[in-house]
N, C-alpha and C. Protein backbone atom coordinates (compact mmCIF):
# COMPACT_ATOMS: atom_id res chain seq x y z
N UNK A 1 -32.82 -50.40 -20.88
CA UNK A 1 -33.04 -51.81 -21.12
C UNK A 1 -32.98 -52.03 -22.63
N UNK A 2 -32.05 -52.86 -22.96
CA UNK A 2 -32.15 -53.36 -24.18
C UNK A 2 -33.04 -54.64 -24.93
N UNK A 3 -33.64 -54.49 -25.73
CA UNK A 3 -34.90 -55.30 -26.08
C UNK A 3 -34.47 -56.07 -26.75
N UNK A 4 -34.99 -57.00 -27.89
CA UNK A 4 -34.31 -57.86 -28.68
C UNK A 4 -35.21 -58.15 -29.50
N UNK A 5 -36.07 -58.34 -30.32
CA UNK A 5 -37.26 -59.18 -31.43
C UNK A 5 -36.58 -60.44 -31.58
N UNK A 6 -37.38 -61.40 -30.89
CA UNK A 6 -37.10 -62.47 -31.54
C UNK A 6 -36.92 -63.84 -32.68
N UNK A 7 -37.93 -62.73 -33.91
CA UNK A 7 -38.22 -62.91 -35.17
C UNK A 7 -36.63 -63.03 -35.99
N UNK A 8 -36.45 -61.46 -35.60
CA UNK A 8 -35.73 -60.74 -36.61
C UNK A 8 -34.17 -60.32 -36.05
N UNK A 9 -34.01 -60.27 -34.61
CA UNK A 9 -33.16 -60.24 -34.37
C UNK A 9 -32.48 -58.38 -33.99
N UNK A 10 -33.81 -57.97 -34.10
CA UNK A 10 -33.20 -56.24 -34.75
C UNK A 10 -33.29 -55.83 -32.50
N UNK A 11 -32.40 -55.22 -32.74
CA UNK A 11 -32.28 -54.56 -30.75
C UNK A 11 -32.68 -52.99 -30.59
N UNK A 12 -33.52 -52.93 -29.24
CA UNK A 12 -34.27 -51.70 -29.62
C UNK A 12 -33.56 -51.40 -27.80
N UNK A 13 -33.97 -50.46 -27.61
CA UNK A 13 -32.99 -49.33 -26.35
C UNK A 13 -34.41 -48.70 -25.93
N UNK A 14 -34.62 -49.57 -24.82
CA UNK A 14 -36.18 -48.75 -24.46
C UNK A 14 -35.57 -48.45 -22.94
N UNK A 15 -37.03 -47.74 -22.24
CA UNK A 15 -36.25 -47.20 -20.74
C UNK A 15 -37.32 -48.29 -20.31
N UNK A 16 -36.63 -49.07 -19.00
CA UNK A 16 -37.54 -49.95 -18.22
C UNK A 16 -38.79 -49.94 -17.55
N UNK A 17 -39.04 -48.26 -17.37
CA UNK A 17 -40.62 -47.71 -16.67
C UNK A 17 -41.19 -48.20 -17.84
N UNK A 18 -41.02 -48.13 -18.94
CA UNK A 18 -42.09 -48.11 -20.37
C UNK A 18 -42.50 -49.52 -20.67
N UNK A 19 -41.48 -50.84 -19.62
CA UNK A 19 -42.06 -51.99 -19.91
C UNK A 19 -42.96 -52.46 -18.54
N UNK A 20 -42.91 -51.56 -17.30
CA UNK A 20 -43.70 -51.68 -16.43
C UNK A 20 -43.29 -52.76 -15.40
N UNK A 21 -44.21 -52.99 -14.31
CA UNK A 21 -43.85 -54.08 -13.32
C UNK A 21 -44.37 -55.48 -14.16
N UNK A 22 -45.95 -55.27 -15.22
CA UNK A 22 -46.26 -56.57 -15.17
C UNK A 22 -46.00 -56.59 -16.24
N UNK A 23 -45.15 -56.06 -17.15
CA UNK A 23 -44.86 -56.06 -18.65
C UNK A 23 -45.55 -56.14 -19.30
N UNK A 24 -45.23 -55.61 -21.15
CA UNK A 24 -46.26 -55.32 -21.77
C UNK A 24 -46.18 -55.82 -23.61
N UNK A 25 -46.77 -55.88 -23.99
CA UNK A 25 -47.13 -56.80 -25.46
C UNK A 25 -45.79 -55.38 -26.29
N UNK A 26 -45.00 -55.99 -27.17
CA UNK A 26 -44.30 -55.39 -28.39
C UNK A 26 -44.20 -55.63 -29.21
N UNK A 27 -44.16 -54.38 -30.30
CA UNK A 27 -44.12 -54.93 -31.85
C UNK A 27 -42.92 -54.70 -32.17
N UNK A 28 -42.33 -55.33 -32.95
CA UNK A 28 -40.97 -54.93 -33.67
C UNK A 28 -41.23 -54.05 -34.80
N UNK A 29 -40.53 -52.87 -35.10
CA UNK A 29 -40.79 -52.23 -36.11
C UNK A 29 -40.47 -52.52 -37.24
N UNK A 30 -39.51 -53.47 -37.95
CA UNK A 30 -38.55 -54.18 -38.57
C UNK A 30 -39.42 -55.22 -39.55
N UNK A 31 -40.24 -56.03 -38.80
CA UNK A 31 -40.15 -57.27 -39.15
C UNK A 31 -42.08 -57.29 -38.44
N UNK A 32 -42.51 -56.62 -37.88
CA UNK A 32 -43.88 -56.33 -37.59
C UNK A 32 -44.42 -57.41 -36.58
N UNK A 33 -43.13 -57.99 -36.10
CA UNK A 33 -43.62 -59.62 -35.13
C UNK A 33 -44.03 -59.27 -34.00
N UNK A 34 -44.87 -59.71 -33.42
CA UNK A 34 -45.33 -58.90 -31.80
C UNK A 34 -45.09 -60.19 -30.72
N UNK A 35 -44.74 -59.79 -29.63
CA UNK A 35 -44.46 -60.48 -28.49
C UNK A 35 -44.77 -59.95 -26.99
N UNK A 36 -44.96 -60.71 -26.27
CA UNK A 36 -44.97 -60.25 -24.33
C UNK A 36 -43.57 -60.10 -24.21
N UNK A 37 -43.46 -59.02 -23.48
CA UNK A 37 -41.90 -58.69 -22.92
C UNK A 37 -42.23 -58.62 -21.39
N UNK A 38 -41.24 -59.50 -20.82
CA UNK A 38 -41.48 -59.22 -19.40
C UNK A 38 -40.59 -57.90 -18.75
N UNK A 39 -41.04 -57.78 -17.64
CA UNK A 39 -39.84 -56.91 -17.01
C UNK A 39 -38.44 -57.28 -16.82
N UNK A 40 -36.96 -56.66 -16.89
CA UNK A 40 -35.93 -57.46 -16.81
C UNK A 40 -36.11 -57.81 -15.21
N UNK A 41 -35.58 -58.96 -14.58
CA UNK A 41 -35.14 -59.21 -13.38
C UNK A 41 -34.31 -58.29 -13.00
N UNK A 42 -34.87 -57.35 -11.75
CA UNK A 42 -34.33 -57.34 -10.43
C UNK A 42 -33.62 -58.15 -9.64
N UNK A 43 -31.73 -57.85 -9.59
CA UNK A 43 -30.82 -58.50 -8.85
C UNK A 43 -30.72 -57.24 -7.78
N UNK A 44 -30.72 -57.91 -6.79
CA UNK A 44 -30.08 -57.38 -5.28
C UNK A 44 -28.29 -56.99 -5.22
N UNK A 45 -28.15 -55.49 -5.18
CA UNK A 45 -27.01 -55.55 -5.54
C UNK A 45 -27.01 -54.68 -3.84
N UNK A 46 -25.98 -54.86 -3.50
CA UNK A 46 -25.24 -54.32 -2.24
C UNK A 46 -23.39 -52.89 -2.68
N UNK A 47 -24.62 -52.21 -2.26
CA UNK A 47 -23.57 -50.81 -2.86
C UNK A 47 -22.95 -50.52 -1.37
N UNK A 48 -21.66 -50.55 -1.68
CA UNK A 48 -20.54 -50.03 -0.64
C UNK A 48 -20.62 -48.99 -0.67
N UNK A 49 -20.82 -47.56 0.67
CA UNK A 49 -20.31 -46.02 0.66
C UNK A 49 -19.17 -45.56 1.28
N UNK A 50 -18.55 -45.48 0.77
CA UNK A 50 -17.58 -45.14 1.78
C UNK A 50 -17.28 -43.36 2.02
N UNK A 51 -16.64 -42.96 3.06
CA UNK A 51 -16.89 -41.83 3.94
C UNK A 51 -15.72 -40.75 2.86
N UNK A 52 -15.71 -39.25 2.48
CA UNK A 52 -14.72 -38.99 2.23
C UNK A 52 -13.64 -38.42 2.60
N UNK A 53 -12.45 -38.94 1.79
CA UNK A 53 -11.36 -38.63 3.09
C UNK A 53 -11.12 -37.16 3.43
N UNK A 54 -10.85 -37.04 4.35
CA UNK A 54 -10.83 -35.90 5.13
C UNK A 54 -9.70 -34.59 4.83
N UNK A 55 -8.99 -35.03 4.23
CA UNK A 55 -7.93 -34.35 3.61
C UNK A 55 -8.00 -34.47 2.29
N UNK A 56 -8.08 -33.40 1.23
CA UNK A 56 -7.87 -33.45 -0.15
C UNK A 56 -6.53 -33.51 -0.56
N UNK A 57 -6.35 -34.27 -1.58
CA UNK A 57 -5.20 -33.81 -2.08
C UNK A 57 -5.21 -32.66 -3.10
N UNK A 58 -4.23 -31.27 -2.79
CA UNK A 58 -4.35 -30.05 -3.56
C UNK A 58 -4.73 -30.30 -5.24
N UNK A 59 -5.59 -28.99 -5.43
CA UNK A 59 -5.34 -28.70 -6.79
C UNK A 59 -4.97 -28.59 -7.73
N UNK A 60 -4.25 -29.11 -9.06
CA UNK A 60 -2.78 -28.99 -9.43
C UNK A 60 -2.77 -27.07 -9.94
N UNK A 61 -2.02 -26.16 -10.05
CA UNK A 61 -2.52 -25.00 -11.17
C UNK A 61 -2.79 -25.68 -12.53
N UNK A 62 -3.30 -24.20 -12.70
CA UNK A 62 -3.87 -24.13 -13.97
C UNK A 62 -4.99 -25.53 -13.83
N UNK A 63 -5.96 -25.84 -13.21
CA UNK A 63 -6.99 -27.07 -13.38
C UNK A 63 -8.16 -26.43 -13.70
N UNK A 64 -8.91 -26.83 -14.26
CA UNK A 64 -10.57 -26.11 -14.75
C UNK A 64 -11.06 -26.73 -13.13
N UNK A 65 -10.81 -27.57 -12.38
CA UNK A 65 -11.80 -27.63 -11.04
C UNK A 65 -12.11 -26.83 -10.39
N UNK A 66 -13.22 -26.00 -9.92
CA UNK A 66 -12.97 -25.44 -8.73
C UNK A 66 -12.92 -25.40 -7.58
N UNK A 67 -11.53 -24.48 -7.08
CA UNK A 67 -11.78 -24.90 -5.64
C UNK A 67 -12.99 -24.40 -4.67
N UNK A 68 -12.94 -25.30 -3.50
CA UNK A 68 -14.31 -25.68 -2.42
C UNK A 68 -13.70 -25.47 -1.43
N UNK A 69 -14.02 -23.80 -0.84
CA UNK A 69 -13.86 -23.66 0.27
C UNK A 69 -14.64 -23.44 1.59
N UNK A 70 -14.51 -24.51 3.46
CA UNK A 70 -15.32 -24.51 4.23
C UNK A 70 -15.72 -23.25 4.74
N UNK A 71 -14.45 -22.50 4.73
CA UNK A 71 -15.04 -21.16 5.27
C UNK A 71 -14.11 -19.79 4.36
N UNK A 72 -14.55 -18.60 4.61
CA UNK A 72 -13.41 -17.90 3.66
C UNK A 72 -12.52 -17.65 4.17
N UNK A 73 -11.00 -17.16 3.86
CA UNK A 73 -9.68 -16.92 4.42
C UNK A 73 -9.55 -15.53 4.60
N UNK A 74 -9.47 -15.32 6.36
CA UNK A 74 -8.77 -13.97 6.47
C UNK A 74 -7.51 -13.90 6.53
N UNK A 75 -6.98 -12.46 5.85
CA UNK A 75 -5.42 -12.65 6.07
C UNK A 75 -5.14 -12.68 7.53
N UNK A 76 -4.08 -12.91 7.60
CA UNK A 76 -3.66 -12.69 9.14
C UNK A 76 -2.82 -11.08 9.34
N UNK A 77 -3.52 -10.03 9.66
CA UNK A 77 -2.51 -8.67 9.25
C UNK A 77 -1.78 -8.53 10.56
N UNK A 78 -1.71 -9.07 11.40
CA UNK A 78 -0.82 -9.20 12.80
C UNK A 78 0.37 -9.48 12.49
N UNK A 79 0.28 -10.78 11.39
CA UNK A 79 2.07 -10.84 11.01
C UNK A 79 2.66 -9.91 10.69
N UNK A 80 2.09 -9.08 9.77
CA UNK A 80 3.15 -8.01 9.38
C UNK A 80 3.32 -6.75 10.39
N UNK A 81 2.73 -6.28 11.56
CA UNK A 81 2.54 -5.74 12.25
C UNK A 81 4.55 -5.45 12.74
N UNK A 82 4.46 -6.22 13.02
CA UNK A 82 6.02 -5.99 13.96
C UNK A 82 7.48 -5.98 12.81
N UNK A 83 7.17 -6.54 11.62
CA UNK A 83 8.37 -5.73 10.60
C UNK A 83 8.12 -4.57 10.53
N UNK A 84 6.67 -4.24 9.94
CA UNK A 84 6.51 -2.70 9.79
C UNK A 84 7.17 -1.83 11.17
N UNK A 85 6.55 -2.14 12.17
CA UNK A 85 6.82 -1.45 13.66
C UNK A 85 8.35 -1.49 14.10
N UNK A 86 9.06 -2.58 13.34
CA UNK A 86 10.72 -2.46 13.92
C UNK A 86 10.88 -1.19 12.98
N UNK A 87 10.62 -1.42 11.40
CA UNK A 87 11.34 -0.78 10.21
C UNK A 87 10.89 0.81 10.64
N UNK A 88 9.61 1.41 11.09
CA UNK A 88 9.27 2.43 11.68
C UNK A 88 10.28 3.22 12.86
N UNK A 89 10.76 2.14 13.34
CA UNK A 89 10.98 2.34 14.71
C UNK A 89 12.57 2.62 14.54
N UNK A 90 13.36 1.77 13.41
CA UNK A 90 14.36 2.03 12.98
C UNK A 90 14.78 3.50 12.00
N UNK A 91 13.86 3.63 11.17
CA UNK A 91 13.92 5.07 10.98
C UNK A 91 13.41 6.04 12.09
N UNK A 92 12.96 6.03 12.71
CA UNK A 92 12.68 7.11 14.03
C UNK A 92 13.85 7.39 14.61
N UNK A 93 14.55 6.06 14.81
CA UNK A 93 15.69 6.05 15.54
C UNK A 93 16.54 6.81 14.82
N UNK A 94 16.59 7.14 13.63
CA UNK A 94 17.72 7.53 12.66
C UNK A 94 18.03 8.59 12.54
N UNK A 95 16.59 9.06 12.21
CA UNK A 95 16.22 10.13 12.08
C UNK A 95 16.59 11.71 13.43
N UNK A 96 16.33 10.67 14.47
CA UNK A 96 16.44 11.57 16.00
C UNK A 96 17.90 10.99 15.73
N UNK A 97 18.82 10.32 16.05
CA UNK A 97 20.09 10.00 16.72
C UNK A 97 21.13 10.71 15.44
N UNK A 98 20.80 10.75 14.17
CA UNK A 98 21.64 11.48 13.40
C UNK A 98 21.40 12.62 13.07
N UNK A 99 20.21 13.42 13.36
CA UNK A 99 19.63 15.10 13.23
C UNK A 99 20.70 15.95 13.21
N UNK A 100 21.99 15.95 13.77
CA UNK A 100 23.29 17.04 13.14
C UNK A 100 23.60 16.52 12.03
N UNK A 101 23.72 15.45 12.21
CA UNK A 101 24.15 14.65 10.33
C UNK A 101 23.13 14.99 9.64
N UNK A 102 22.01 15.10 9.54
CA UNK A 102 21.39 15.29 8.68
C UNK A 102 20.84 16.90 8.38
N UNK A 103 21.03 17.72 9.37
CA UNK A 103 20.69 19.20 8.97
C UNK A 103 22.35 19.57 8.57
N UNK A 104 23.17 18.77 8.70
CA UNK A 104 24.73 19.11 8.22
C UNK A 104 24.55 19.09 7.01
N UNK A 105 24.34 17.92 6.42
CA UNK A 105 23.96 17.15 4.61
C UNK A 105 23.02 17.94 4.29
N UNK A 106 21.60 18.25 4.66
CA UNK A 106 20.87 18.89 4.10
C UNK A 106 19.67 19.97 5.00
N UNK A 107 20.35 21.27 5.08
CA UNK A 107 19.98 22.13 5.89
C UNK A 107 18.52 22.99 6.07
N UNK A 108 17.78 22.18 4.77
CA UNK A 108 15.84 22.25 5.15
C UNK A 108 15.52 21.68 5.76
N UNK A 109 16.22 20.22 6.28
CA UNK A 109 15.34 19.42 7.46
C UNK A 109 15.91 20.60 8.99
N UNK A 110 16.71 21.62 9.11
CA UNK A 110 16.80 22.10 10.38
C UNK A 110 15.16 22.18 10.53
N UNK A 111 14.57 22.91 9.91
CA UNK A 111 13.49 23.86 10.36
C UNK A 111 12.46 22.79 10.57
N UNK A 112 12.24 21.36 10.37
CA UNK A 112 11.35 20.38 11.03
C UNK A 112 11.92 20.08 12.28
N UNK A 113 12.89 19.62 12.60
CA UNK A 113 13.36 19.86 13.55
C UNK A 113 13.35 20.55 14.67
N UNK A 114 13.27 22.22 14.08
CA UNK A 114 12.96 23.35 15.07
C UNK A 114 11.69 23.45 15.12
N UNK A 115 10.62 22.95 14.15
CA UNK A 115 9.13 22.96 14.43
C UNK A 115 9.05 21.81 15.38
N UNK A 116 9.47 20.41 15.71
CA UNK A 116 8.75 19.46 16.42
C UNK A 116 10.24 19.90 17.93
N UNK A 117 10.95 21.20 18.25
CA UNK A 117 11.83 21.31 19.13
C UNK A 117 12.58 20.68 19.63
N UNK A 118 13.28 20.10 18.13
CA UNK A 118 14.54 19.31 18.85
C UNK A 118 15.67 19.42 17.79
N UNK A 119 15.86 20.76 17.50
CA UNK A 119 16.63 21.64 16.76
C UNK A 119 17.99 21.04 17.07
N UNK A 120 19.20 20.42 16.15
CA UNK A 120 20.59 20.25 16.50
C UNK A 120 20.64 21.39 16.22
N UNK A 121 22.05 21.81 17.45
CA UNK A 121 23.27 22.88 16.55
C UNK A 121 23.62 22.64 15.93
N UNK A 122 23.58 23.78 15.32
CA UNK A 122 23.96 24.67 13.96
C UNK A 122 25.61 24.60 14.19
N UNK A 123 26.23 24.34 13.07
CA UNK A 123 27.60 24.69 12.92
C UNK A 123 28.03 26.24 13.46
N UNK A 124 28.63 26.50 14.69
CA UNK A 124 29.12 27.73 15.14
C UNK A 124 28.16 28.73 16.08
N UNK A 125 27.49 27.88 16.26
CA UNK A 125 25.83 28.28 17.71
C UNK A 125 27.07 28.35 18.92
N UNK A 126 27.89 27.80 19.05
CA UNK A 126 28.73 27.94 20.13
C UNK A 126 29.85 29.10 20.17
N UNK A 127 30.07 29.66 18.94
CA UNK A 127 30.86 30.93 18.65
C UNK A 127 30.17 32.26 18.95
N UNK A 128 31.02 32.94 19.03
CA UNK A 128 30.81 34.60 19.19
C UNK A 128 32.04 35.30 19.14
N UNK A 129 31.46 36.66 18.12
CA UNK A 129 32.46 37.49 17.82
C UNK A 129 33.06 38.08 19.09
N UNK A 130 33.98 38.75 19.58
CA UNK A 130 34.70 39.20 20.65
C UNK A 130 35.95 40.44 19.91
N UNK A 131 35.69 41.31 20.89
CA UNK A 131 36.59 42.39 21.13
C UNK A 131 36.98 43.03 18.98
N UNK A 132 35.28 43.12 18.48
CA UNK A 132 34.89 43.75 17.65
C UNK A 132 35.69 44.98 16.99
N UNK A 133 36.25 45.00 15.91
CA UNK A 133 36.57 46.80 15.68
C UNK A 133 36.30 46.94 14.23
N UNK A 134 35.61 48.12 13.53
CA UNK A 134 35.54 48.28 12.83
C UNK A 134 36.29 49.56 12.39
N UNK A 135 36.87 49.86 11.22
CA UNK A 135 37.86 50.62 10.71
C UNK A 135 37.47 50.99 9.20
N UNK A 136 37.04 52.29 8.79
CA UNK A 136 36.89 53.19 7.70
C UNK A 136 38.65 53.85 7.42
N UNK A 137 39.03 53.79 6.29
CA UNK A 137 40.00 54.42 5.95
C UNK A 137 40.16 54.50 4.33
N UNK A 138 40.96 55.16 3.65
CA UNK A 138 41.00 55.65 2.32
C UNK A 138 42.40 55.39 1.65
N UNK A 139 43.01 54.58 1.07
CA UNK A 139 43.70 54.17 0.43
C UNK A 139 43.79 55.01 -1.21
N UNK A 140 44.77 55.23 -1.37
CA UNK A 140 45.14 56.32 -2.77
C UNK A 140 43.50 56.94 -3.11
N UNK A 141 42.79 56.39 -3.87
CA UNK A 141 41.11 57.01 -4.43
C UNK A 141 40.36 55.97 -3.65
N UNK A 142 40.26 55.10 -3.01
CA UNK A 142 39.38 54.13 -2.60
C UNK A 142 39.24 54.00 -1.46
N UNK A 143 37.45 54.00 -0.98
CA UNK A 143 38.00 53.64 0.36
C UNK A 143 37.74 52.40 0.47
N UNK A 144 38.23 52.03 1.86
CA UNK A 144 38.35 50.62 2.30
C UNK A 144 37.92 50.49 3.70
N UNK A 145 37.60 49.21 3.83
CA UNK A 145 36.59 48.81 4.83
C UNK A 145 37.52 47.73 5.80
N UNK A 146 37.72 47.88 7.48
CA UNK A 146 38.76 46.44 7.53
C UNK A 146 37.64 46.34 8.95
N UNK A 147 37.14 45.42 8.97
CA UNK A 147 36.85 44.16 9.84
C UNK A 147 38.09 43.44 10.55
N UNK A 148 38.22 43.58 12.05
CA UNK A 148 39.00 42.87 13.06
C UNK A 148 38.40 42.54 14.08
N UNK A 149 39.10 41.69 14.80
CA UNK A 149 38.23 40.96 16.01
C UNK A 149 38.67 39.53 16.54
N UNK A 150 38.05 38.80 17.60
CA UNK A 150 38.47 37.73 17.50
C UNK A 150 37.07 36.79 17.72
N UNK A 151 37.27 35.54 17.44
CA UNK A 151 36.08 34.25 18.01
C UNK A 151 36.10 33.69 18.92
N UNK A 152 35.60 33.51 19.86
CA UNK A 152 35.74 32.77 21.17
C UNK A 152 34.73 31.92 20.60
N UNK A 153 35.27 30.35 21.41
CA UNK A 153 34.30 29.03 21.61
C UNK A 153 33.87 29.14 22.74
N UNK A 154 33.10 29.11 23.10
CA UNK A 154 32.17 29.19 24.51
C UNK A 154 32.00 27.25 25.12
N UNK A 155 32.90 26.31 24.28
CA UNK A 155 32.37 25.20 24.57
C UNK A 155 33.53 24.83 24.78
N UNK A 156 34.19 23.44 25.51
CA UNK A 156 35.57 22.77 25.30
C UNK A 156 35.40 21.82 24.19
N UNK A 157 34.59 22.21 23.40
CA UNK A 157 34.73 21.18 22.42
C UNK A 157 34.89 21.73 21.25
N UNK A 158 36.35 21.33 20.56
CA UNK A 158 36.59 21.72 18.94
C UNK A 158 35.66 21.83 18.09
N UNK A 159 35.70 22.74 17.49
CA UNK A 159 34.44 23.35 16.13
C UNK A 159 35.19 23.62 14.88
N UNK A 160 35.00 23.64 13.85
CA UNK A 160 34.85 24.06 13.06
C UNK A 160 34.34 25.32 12.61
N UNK A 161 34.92 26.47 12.03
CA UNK A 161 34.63 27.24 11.74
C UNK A 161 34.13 27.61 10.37
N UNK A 162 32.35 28.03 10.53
CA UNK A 162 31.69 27.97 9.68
C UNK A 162 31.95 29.24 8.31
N UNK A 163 31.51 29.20 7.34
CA UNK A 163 32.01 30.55 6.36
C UNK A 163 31.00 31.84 6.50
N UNK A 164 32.07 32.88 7.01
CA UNK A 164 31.43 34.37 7.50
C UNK A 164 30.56 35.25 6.44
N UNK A 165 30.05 35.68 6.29
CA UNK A 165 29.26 36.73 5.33
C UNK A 165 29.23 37.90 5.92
N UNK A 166 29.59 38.93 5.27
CA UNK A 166 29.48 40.51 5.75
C UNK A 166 28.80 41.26 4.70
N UNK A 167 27.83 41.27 5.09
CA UNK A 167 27.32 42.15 4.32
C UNK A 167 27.38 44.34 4.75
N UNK A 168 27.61 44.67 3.88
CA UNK A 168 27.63 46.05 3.63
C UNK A 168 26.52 47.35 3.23
């Protein structure tokens, strides 16, 4: 409530409890004039509430507000459930349906393979030596060693013949 001296004219900023319901005698500090001050009038004012709306409009980024949330957010981990489970499921598949291709390219994965028993053949698992001869003989000062024989495929299906090692 703003006061006024009516002497002097000087305006003083008081709080309205301090002039009371039945108001109370003031001095001006200014001008030393004293007066009755009544209470200001009480007007009947009619305050509208209205409800709030039910939808916010978002946050902008970067705002100092914070956000107000009703409950906390779980992720939903079900969505990702079935990419992971195809992409799983697609290397499984790969893995089993190309196993000669891949102990072909790189011949340490045989032996996982032969640990979980589902070993591809081996390049030449279908071969065998046949009708064997071995031959010692001596050429001018040297002797010499001759290996003969033949390979049978035991399969109707063309192979490739893998590279022999003889050891001595």
């Amino acid at each position: 409530m703003i006061l006024s001296c009516p002497s002097c004219s000087t305006r003083y900023i008081v709080d309205a409890q301090a002039i009371g319901v039945d108001g109370r005698r003031v001095r001006c500090a200014k001008c030393g004039h004293v007066w009755r001050q009544e209470p200001a009038a009480i007007e009947e004012q009619t305050i509208e509430i209205t409800p709030p709306p039910v939808e916010m409009a978002p946050i902008p980024p970067f705002s100092s507000v914070p956000s107000v949330h009703t409950r906390p957010t779980i992720p939903n981990m079900w969505r990702y459930a079935a990419p992971v489970l195809a992409a799983c499921l697609l290397l499984f598949a790969g893995v089993i349906g190309f196993k000669a291709s891949l102990a072909k390219a790189w011949p340490p994965v045989y032996r996982l393979y032969d640990t979980l028993g589902i070993a591809p053949a081996l390049p030449g698992d279908a071969l065998a030596f046949d009708k064997l001869q071995v031959r010692v003989f001596k050429q001018q000062e040297e002797t010499a060693l001759l290996v003969s024989g033949m390979i049978k495929n035991s399969t109707d299906i063309m192979q490739d013949l893998p590279a022999i090692m003889v050891t001595v």
